[in-house]
N, C-alpha and C. Protein backbone atom coordinates (compact mmCIF):
# COMPACT_ATOMS: atom_id res chain seq x y z
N UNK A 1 222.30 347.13 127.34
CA UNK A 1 222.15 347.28 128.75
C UNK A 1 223.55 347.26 129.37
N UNK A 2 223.67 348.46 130.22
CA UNK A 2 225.04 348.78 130.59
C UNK A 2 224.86 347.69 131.76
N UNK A 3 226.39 346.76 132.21
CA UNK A 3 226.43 345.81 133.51
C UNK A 3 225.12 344.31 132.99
N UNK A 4 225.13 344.53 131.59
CA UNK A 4 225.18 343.22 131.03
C UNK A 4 225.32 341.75 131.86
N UNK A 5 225.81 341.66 132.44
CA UNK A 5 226.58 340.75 132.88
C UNK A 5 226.01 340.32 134.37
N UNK A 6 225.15 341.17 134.77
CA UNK A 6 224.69 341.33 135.91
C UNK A 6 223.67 340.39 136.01
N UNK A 7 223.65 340.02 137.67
CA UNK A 7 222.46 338.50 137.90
C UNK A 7 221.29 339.19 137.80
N UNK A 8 221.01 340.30 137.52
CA UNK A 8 219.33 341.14 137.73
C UNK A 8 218.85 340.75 136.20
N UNK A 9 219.85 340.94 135.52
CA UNK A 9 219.65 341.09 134.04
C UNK A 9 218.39 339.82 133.61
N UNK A 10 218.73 338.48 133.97
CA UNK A 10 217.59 337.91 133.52
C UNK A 10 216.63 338.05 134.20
N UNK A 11 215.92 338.41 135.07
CA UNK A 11 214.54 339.41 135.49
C UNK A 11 214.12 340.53 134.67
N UNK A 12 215.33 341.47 134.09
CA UNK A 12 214.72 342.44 133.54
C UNK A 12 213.98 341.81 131.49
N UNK A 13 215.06 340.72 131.31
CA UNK A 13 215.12 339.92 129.97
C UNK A 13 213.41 339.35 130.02
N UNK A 14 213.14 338.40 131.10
CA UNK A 14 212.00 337.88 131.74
C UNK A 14 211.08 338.87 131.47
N UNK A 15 210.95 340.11 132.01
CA UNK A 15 209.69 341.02 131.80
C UNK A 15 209.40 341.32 130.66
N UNK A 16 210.71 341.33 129.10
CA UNK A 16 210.49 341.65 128.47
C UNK A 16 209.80 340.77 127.30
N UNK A 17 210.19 339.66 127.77
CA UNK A 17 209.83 338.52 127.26
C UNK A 17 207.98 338.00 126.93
N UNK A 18 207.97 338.56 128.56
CA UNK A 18 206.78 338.44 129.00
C UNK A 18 205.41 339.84 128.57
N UNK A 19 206.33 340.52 128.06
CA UNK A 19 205.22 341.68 127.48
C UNK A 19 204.46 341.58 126.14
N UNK A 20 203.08 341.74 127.28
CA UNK A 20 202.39 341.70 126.36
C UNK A 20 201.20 343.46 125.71
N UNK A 21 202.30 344.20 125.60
CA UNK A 21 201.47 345.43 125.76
C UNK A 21 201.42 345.75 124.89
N UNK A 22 201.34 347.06 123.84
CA UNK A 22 201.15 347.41 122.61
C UNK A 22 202.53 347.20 121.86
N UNK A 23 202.48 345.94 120.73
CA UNK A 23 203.37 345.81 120.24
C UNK A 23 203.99 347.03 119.50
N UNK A 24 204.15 348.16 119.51
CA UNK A 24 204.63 349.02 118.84
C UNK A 24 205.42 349.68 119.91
N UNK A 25 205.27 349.61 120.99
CA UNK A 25 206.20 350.36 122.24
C UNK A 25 207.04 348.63 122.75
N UNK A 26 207.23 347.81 122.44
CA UNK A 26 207.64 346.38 122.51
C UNK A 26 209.20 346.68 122.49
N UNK A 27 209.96 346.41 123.33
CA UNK A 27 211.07 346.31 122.72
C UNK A 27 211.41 344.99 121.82
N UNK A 28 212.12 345.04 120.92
CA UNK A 28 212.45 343.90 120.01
C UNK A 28 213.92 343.65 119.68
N UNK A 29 214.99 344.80 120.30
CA UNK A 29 216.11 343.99 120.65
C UNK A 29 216.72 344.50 122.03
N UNK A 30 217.85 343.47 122.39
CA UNK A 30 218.51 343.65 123.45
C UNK A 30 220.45 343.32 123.27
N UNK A 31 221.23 344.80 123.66
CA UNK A 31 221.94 344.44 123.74
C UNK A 31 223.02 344.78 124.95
N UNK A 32 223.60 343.37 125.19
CA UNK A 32 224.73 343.37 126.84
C UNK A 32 225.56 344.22 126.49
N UNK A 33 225.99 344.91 127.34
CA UNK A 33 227.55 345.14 127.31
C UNK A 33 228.15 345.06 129.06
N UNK A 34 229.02 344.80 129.45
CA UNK A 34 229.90 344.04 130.64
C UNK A 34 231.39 344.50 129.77
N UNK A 35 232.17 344.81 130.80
CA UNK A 35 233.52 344.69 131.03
C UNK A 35 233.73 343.33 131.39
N UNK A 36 233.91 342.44 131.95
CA UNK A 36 233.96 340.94 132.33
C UNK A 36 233.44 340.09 131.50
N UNK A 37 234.27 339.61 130.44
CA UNK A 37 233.34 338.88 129.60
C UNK A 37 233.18 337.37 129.95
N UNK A 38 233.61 337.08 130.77
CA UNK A 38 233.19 335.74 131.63
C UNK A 38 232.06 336.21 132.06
N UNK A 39 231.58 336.90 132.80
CA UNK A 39 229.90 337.33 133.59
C UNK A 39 229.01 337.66 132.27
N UNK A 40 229.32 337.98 131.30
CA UNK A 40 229.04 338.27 130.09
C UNK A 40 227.99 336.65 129.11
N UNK A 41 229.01 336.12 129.14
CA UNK A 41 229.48 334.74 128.63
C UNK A 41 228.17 333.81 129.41
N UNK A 42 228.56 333.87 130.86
CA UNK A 42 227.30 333.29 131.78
C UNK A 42 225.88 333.73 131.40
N UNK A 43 225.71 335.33 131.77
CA UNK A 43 224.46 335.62 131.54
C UNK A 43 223.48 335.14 130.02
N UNK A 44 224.93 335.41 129.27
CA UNK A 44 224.31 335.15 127.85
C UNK A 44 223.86 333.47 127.82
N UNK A 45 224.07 332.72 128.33
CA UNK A 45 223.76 331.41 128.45
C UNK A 45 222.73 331.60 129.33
N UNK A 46 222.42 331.61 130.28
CA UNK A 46 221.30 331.89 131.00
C UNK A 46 220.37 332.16 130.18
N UNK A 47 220.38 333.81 129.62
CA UNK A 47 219.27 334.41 128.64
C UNK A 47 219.09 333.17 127.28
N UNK A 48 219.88 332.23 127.06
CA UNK A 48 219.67 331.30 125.47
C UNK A 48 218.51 330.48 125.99
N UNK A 49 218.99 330.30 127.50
CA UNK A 49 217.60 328.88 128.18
C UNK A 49 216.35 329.51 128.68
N UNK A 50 215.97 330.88 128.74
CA UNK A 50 214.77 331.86 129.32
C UNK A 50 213.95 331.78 127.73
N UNK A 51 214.92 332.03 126.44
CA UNK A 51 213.80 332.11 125.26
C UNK A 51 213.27 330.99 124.73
């Protein structure tokens, strides 16, 4: 996810989390990318305490 780093990001992490639809259209990974790896760094801590 391009802007990684972004405060929306754990809402969009949240929905995915939360899906429960045909596990075969599921996403099963996620990856940040951010220029700022401090906003980077944050979000990724955020997303460790959502799973």
């Amino acid at each position: 996810m391009l802007g990684g780093g972004g405060f929306r990001v754990p809402l969009v992490y949240r929905a995915l989390l939360d899906d429960s639809g045909d596990p075969a259209g599921r996403c099963t990974e996620l990856v940040l990318y951010d220029t700022d790896r401090g906003r980077l760094d944050a979000i990724g801590a955020v997303l460790a305490r959502q799973a």
